[in-house]
N, C-alpha and C. Protein backbone atom coordinates (compact mmCIF):
# COMPACT_ATOMS: atom_id res chain seq x y z
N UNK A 1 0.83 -1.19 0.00
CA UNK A 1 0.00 0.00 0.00
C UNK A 1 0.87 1.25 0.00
N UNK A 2 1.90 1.52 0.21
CA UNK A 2 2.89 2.33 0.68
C UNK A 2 3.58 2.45 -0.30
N UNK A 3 3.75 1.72 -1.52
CA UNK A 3 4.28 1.74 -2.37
C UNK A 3 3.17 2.63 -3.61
N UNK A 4 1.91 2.05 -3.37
CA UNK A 4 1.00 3.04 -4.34
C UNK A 4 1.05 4.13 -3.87
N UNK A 5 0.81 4.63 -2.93
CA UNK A 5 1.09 6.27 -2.75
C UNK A 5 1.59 6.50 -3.09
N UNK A 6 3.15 6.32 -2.65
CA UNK A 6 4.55 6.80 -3.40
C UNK A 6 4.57 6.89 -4.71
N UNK A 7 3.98 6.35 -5.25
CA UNK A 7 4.13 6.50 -7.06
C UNK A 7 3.12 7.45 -7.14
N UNK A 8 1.95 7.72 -6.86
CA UNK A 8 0.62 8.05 -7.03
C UNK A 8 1.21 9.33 -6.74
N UNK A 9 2.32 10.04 -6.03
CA UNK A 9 2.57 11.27 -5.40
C UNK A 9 3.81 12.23 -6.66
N UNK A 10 4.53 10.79 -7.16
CA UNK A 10 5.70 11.53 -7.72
C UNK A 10 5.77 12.23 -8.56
N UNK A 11 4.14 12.10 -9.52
CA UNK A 11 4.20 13.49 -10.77
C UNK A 11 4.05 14.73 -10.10
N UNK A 12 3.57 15.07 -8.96
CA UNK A 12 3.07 16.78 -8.16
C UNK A 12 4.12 16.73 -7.87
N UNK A 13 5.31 16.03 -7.56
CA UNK A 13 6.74 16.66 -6.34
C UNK A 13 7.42 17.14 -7.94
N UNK A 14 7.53 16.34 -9.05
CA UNK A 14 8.13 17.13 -9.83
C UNK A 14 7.69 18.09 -10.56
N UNK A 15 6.22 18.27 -10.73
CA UNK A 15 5.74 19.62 -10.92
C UNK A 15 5.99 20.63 -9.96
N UNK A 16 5.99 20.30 -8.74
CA UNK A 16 6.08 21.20 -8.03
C UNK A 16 7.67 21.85 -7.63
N UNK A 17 8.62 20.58 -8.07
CA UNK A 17 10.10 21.08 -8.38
C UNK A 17 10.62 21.69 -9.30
N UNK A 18 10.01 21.75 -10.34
CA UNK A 18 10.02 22.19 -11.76
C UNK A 18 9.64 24.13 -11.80
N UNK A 19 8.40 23.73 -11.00
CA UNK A 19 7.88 25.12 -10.72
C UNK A 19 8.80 25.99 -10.01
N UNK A 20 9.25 25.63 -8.85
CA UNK A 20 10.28 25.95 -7.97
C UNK A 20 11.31 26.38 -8.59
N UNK A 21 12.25 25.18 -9.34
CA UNK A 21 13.29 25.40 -10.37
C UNK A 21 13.02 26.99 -11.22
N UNK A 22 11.94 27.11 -11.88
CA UNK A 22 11.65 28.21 -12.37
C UNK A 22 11.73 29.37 -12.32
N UNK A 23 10.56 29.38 -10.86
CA UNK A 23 9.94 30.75 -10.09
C UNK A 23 11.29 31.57 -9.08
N UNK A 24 12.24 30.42 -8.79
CA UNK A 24 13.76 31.01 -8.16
C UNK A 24 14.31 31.67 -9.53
N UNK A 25 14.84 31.03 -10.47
CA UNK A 25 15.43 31.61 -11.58
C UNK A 25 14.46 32.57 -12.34
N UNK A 26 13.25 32.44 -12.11
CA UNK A 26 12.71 34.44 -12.23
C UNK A 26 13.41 35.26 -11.90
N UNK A 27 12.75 34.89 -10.36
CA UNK A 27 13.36 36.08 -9.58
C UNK A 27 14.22 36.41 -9.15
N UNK A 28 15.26 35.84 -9.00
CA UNK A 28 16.60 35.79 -9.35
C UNK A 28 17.52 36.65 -10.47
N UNK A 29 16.39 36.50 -11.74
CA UNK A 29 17.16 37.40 -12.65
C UNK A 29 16.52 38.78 -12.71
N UNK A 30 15.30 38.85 -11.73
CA UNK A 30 15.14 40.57 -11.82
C UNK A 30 15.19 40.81 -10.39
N UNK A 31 16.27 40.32 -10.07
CA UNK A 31 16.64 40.86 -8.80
C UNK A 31 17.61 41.99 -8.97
N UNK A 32 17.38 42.54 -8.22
CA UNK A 32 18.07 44.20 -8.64
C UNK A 32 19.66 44.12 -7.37
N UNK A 33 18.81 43.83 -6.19
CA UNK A 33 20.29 43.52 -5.25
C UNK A 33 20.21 42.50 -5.07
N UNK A 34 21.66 41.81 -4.38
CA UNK A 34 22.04 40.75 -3.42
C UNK A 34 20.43 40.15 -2.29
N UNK A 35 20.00 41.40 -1.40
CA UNK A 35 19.01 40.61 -0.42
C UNK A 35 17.80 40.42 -1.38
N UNK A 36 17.74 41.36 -2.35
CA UNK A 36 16.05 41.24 -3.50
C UNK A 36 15.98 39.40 -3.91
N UNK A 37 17.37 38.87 -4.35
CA UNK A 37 17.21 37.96 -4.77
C UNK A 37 17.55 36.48 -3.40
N UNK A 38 17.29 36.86 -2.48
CA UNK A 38 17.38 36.11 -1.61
C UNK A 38 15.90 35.82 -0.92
N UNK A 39 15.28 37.38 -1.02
CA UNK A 39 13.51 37.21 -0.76
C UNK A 39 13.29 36.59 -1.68
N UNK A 40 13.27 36.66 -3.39
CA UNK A 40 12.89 35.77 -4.47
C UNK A 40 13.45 34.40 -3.94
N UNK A 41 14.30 33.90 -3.85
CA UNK A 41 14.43 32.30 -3.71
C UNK A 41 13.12 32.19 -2.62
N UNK A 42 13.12 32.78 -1.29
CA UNK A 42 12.47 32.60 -0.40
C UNK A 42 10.88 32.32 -1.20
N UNK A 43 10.41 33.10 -2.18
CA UNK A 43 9.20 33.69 -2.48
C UNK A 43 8.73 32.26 -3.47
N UNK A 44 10.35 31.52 -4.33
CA UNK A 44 10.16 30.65 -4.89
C UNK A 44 9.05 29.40 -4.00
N UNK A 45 10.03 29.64 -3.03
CA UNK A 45 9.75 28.44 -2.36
C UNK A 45 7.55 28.31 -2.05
N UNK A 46 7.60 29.42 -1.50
CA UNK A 46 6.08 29.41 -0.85
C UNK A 46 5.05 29.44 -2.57
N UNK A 47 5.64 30.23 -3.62
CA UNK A 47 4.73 29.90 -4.40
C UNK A 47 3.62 29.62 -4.91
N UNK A 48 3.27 28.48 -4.82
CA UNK A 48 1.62 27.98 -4.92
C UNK A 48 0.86 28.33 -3.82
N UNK A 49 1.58 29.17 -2.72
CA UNK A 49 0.59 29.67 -1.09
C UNK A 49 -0.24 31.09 -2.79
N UNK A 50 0.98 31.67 -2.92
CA UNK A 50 0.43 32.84 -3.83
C UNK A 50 -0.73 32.71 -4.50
N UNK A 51 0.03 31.70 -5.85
CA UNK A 51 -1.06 31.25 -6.41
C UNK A 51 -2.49 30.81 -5.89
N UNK A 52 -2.84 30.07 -5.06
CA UNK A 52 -3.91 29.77 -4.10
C UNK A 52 -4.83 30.75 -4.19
N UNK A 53 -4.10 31.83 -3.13
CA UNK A 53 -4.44 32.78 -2.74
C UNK A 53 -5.24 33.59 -3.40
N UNK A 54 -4.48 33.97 -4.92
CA UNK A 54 -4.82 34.80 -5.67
C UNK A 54 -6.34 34.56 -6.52
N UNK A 55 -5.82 33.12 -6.12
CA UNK A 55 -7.25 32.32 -7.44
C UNK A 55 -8.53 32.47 -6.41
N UNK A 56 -8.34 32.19 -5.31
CA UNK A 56 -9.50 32.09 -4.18
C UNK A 56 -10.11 34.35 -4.07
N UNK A 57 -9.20 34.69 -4.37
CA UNK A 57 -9.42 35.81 -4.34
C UNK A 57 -10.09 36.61 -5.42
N UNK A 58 -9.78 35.85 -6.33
CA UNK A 58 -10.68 35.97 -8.08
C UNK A 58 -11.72 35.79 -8.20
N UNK A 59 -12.16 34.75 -7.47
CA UNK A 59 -13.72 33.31 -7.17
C UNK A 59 -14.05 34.22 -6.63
N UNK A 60 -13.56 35.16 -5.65
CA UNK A 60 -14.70 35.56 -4.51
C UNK A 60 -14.70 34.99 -3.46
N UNK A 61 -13.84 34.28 -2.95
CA UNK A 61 -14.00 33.42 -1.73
C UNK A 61 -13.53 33.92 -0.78
C-alpha cells in the first residue's frame, strides 16, 4: 500500500520542483540587489501559497 502512494505522489513533487526550479530563476534574474534575490528564492519556495491565494481571491472566496 505504501508503495502506491509513493508512485501516485511523484508526478506533483516534480511539478512542483520544476515550478520551484523556475519561479527562483525568475526572480533571481530581476533581482536588482544581493538581499532582492534572496527574498525571491524565499518567495520561490512558498509559491503555490500565492497562487492559491490569488485564485480564491478571483472566485470571490
Amino acid at each position: 500500500m505504501k508503495d502506491k502512494f509513493n508512485q501516485n505522489c511523484a508526478p506533483s513533487g516534480a511539478v512542483y520542483g520544476l515550478g520551484l526550479l523556475g519561479a527562483a530563476i525568475y526572480y533571481i534574474s530581476t533581482a536588482t540587489t544581493f538581499w532582492i534575490g534572496v527574498l525571491g528564492v524565499l518567495k520561490a519556495i512558498v509559491w503555490p501559497a500565492f497562487l492559491v491565494f490569488e485564485a480564491l481571491k478571483s472566485m470571490g472566496a
